[in-house]
Protein backbone atom coordinates (compact mmCIF):
# COMPACT_ATOMS: atom_id res chain seq x y z
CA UNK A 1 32.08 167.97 -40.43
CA UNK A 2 29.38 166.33 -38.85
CA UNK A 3 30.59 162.71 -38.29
CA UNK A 4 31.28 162.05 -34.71
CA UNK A 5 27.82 163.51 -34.20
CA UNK A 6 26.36 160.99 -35.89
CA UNK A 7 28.66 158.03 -35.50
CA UNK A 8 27.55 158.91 -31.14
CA UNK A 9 23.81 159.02 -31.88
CA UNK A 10 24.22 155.69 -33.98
CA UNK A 11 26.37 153.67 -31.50
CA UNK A 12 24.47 154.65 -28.30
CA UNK A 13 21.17 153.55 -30.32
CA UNK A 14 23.35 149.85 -31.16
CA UNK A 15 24.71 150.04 -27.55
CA UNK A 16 21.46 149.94 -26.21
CA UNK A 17 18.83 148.69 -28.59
CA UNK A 18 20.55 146.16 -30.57
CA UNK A 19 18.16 144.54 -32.77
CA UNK A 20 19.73 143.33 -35.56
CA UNK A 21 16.78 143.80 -38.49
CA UNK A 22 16.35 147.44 -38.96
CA UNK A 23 12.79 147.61 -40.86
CA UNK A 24 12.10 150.94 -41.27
CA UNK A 25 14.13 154.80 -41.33
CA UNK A 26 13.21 158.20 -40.71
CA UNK A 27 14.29 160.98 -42.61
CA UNK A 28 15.33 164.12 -40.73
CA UNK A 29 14.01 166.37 -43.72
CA UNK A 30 13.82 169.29 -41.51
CA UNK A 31 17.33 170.17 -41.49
CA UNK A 32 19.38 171.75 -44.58
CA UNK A 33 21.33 169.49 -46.71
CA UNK A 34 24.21 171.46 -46.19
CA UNK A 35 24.75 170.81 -42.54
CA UNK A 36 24.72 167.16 -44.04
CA UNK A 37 22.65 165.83 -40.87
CA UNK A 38 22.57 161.92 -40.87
CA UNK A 39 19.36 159.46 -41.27
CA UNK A 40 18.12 158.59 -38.13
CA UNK A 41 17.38 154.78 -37.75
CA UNK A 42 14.29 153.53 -36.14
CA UNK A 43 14.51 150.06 -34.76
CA UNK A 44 11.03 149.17 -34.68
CA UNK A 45 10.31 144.76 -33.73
CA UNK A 46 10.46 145.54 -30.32
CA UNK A 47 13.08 148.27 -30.23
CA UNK A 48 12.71 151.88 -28.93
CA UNK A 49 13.79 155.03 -30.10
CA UNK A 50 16.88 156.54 -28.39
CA UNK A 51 18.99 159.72 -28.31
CA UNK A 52 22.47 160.42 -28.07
CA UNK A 53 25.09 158.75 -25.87
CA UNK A 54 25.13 161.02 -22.33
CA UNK A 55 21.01 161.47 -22.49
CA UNK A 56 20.30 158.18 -22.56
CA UNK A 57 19.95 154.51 -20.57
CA UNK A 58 19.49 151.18 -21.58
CA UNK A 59 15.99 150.23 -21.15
CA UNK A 60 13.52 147.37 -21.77
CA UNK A 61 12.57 147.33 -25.57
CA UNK A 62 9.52 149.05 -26.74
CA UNK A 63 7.88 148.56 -29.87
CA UNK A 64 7.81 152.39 -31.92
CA UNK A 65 4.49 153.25 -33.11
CA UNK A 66 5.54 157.03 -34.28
CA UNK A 67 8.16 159.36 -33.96
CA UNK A 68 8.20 163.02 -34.31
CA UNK A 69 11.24 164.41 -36.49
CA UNK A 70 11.03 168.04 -35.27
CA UNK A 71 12.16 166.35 -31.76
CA UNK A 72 15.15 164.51 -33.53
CA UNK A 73 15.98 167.13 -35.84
CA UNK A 74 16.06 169.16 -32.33
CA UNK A 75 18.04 166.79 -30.07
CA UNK A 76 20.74 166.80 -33.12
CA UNK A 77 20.70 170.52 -33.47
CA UNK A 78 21.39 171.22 -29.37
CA UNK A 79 24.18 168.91 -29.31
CA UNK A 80 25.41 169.98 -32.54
CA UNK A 81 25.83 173.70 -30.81
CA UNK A 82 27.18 172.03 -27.81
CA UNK A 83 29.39 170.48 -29.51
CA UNK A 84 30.39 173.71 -31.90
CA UNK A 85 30.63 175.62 -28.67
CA UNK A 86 33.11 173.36 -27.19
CA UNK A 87 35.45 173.31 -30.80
CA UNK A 88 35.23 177.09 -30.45
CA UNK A 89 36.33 177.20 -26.84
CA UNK A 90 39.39 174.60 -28.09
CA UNK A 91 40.50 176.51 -30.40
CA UNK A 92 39.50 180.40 -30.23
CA UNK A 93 40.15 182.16 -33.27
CA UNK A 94 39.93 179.31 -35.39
CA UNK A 95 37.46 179.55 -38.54
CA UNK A 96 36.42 176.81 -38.82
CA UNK A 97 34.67 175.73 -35.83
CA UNK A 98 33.13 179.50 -35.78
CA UNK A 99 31.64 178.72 -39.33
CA UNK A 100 30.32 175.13 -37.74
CA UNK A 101 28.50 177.38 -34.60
CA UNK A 102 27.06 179.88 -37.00
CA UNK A 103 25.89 177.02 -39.58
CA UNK A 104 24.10 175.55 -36.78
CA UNK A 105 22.69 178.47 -35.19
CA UNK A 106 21.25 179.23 -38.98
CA UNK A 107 19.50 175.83 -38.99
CA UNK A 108 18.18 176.34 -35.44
CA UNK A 109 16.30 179.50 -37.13
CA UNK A 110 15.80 177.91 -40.46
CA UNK A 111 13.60 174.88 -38.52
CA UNK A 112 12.35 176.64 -36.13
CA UNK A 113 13.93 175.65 -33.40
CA UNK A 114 14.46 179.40 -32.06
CA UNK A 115 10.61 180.26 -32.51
CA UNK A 116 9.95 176.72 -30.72
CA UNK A 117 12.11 178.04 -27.42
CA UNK A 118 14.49 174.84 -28.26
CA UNK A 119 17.83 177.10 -28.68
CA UNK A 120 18.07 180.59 -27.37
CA UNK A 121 18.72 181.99 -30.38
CA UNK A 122 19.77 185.53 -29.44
CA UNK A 123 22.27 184.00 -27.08
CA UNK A 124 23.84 181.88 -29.56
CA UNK A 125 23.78 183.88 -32.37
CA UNK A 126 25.97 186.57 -30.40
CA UNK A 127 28.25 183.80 -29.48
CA UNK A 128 28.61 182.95 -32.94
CA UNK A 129 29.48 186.41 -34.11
CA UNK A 130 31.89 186.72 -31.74
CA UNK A 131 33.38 183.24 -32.62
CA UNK A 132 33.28 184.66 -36.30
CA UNK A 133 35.01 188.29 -35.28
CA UNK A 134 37.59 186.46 -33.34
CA UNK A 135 38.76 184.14 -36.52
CA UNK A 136 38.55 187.34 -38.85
CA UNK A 137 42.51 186.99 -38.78
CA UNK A 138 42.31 184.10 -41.28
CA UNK A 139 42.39 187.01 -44.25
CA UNK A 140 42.80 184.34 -46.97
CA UNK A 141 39.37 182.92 -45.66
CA UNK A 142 37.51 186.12 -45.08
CA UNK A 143 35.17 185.58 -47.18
CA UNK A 144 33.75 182.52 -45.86
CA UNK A 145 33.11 184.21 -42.49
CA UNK A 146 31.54 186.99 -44.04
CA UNK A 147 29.39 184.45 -45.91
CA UNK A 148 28.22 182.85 -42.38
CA UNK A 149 27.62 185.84 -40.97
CA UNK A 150 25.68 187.11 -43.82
CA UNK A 151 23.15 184.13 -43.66
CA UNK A 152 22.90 184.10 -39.56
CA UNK A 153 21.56 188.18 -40.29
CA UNK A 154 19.39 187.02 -42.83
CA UNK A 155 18.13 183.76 -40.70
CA UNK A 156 17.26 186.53 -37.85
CA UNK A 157 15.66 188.72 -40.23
CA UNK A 158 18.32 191.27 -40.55
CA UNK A 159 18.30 192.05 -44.23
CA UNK A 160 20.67 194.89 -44.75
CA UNK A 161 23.58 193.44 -42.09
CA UNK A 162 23.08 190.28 -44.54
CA UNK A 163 23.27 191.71 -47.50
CA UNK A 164 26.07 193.62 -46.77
CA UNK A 165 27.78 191.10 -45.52
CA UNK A 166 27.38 188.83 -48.38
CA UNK A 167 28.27 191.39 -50.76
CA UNK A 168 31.10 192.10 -48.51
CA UNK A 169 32.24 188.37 -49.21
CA UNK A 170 31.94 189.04 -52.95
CA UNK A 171 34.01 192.10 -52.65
CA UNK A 172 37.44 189.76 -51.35
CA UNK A 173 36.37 186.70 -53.76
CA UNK A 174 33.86 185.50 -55.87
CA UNK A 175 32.35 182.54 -54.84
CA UNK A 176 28.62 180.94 -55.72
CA UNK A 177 28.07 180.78 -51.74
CA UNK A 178 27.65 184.39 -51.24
CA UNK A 179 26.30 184.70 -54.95
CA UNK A 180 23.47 182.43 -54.40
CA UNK A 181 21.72 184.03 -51.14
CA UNK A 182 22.65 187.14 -51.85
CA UNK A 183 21.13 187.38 -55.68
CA UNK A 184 17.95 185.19 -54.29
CA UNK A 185 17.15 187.47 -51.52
CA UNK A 186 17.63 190.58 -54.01
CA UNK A 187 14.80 189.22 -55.98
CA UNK A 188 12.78 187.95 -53.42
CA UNK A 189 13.07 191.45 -52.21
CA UNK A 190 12.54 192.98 -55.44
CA UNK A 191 15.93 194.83 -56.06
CA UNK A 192 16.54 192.89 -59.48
CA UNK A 193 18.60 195.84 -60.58
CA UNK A 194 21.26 195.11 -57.71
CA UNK A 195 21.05 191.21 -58.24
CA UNK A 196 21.70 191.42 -61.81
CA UNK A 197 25.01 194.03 -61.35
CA UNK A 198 25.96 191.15 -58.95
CA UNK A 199 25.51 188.61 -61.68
CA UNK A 200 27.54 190.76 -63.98
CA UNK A 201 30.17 191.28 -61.81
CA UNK A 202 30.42 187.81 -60.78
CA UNK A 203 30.28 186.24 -64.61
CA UNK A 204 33.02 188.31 -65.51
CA UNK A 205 34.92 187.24 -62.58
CA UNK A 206 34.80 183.63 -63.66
CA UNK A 207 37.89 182.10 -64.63
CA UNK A 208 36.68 179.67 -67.09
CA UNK A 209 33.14 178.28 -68.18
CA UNK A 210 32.47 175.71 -65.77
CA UNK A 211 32.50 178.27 -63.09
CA UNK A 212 30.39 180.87 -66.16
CA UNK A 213 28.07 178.46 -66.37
CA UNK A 214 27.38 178.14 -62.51
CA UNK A 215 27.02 181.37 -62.34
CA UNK A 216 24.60 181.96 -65.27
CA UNK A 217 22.98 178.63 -63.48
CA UNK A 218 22.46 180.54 -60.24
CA UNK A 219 21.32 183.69 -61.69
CA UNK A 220 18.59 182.02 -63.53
CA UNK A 221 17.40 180.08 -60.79
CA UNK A 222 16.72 183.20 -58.04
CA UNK A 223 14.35 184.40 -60.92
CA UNK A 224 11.61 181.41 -60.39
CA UNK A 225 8.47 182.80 -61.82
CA UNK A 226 10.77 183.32 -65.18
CA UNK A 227 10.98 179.80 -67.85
CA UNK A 228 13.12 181.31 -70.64
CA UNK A 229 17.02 182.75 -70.79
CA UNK A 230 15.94 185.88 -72.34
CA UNK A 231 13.77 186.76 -68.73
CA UNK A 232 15.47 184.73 -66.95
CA UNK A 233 18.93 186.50 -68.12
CA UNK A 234 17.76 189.44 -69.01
CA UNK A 235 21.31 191.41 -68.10
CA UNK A 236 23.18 189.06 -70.25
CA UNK A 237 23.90 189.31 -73.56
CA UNK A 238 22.24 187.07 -76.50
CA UNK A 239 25.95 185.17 -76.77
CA UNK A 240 26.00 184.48 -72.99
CA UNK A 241 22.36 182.93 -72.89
CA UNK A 242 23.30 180.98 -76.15
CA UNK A 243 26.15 179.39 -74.11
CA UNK A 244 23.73 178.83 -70.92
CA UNK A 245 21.18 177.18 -73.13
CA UNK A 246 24.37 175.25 -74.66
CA UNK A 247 25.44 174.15 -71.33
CA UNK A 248 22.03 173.11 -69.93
CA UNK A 249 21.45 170.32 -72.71
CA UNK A 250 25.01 169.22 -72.30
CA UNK A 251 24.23 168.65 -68.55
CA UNK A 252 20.72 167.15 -69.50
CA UNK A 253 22.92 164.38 -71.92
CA UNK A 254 25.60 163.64 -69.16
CA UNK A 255 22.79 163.08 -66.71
CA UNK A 256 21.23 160.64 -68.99
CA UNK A 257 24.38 158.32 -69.80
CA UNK A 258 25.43 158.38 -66.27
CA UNK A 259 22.04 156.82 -65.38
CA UNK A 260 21.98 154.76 -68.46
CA UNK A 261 25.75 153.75 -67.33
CA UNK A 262 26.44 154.45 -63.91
CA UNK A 263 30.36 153.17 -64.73
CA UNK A 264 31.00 156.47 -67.06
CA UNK A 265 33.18 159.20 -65.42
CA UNK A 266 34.33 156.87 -62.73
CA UNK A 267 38.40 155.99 -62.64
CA UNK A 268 40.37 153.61 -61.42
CA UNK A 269 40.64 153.25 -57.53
CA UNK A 270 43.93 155.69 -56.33
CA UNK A 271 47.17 154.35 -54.96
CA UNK A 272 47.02 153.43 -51.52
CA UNK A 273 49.56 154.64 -49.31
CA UNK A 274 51.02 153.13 -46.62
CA UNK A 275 49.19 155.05 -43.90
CA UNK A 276 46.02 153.96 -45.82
CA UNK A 277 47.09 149.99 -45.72
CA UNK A 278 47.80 150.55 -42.44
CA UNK A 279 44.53 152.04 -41.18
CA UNK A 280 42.84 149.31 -43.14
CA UNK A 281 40.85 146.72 -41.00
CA UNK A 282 40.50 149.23 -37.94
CA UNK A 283 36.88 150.47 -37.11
CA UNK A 284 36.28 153.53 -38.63
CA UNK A 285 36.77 156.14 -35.99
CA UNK A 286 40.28 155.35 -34.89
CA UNK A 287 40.96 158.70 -35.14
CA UNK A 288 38.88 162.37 -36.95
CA UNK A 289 40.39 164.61 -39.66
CA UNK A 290 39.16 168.02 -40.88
CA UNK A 291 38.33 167.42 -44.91
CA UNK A 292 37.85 170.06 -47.03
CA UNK A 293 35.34 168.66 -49.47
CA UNK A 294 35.59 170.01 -52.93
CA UNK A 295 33.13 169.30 -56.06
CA UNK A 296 34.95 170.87 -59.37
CA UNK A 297 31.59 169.46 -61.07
CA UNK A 298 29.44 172.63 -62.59
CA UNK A 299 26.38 170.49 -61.54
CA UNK A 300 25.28 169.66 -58.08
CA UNK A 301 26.58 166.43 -57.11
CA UNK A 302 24.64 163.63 -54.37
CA UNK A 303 26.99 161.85 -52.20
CA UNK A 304 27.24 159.57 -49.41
CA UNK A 305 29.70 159.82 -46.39
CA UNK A 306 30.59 157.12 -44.04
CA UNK A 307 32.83 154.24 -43.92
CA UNK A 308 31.41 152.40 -46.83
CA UNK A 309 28.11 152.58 -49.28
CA UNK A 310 26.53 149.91 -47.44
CA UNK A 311 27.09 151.13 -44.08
CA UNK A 312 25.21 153.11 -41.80
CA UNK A 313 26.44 157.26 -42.80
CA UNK A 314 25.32 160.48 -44.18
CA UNK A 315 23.39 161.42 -47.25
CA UNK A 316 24.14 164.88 -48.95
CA UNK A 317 24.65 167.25 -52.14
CA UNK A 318 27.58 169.23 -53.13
CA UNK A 319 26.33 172.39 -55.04
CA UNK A 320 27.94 172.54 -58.13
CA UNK A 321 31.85 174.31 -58.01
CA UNK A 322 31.59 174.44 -54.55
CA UNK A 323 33.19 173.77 -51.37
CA UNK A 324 32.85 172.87 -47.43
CA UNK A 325 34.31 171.52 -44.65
CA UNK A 326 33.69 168.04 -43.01
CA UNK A 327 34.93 166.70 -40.18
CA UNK A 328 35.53 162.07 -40.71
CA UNK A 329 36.93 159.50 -39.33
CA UNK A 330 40.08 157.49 -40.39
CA UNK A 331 38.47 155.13 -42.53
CA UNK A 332 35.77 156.92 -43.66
CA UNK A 333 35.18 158.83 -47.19
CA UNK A 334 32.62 159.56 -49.75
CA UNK A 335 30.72 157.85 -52.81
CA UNK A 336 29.14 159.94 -55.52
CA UNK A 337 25.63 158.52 -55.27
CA UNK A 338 23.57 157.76 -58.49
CA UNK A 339 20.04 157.16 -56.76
CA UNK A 340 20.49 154.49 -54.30
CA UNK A 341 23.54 153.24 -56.50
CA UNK A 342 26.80 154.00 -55.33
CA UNK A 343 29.53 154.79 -57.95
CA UNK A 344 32.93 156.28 -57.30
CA UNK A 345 34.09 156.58 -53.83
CA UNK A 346 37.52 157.47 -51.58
CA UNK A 347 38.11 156.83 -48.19
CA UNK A 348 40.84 158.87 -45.89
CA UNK A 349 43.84 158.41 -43.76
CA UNK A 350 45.31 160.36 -41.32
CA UNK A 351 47.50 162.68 -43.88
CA UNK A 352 44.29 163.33 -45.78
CA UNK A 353 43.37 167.02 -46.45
CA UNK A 354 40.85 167.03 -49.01
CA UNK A 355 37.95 164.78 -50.72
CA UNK A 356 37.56 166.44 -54.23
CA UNK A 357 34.43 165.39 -57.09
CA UNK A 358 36.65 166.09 -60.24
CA UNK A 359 35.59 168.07 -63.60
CA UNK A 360 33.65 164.94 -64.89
CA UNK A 361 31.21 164.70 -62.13
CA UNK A 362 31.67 160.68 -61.73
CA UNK A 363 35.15 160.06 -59.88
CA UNK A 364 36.20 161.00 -56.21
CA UNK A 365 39.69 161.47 -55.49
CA UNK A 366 41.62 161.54 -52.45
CA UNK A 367 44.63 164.29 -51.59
């Protein structure tokens, strides 16, 4: 979703800075995980630090001493709405780039860039909600909006229009993205009565126990004070936390052979069509593709995007039996990431609509 924001801010750093031993790298930790925002590199034996391609010149190096990441993490966010804005304007009454506006405009609150005076945060937000009211035509997608909009009320501190939204999204489909913010603001806000008919509904929604499991997972997790499944389930019954409990230790095993075997769950590398020979050798970038990115793994999943392992890209996590969208490059594609280890990994072509983690949480395919 977010590559050709970070593939500009990397090749306008190269363009004009191009040292070739990169010795040290700065983490943009202010920014959620699920807007997938890239590593910055610093190029630091005589190299300065530079922005994206459009705000900056070529200049005589300068050795970096420091940098500050809630500058980065803000130069990324205001071209990230720029750039959201424009999608929007390009295609009006299209989801997708309403959800990528409203995700942004979320982070810009989440960091702090609204308090800061960095985005104007009341002016964006309304665009986004009208981006999201325009695209509420897509009824097979509903949901998702109402999700968005649900966590831009509760980023602006408006509780009840976020809770009713999320539980709005819940209403047309059950899905751990509304569950998750919606149950942990519940208890945060001490209305465990209404979280846990939520958790009800939702586990007997669940179409099979991967997805039974996530949502006992979730549940658990908004109570945080709570260390045991009888308080932190306390609305389920004795068989249900039996088969949590169950589930946990068989999670806690597969963890341990994948790191004593990094090799186990991962398949053999998919045909390649002949789109895919044919985009082989070309730069990644000849062309972008919307991805939906899919992890049918219960647990949360770290992956890498970008044209290969060892190449510059984008760290992230997939929450387990979730989804999102993702904007690549022909090219690129992404590698289930055991610590620094890469394991499994597809890359796209031009006909490629989805990038999915499969059921045993160690092999990507391609569709």
């Amino acid at each position: 979703m977010f590559g050709e924001d970070a593939s500009r801010l990397r090749a306008s750093t190269r363009r004009a800075c191009p040292c070739p031993t990169q010795t040290a790298r700065l983490r943009v930790g202010a920014l959620p995980l699920r807007l997938a925002i890239p590593w910055v590199a610093l190029w630091v034996e005589g190299c300065a630090l530079l922005m994206p391609a459009g705000n900056t010149t070529a200049s005589s190096p300068q050795p970096v001493t420091a940098a500050d990441p809630e500058e980065i993490s803000d130069t990324i966010l205001v071209q990230g709405i720029s750039d959201a804005r424009d999608a929007v304007t390009r295609a009006p009454g299209s989801l997708d780039p309403a959800l990528l506006l409203a995700d942004y405009v979320v982070s810009a609150y989440e960091t702090g860039a609204v308090e800061r005076g960095v985005v104007d945060g009341p002016s964006v937000s309304q665009e986004a909600f009208t981006a999201l009211s325009a695209a509420d035509g897509d009824a097979e997608r509903a949901w998702a909006g109402h999700v968005t909009r649900g966590r831009l009320h509760l980023a602006r501190g408006e509780k009840a229009e976020g809770l009713a939204a999320l539980e709005q999204s819940l209403k047309l489909k059950m899905t751990l993205n509304a569950l998750e913010p919606l149950i942990a603001e519940l208890e945060a806000e001490e209305e465990a009565k209404r979280a846990h008919r939520h958790c009800r509904d939702s586990l007997n929604a669940a179409s099979d126990d991967a997805v039974r499991y996530a949502v006992l997972k979730a549940c658990a997790a908004a109570r945080r004070d709570d260390v045991t499944p009888e308080t932190q389930l306390p609305w389920a019954t004795k068989k249900e936390r039996d088969f949590f409990v169950e589930q946990q230790q068989q999670a806690g095993a597969r963890r341990t052979e994948r790191l004593a075997n990094p090799a186990v769950g991962q398949s053999a590398p998919a045909p390649t069509s002949k789109s895919e020979s044919n985009s082989k050798g070309k730069s990644a970038g000849s062309g972008s593709v919307s991805i939906r990115i899919r992890n049918e793994c219960r647990e949360s999943v770290s992956v890498f995007f970008g044209a290969s392992p060892r190449s510059s890209g984008t760290q992230s996590s997939l929450g387990g039996n979730s989804s999102t969208s993702r904007r690549l490059r022909v090219g690129e594609g992404m590698w289930i990431m055991d610590g620094s280890r890469p394991g499994s990994g597809a890359t796209i072509s031009e006909g490629s609509r989805e990038l999915i983690v499969d059921r045993s949480c160690g092999s990507v395919q391609v569709k």
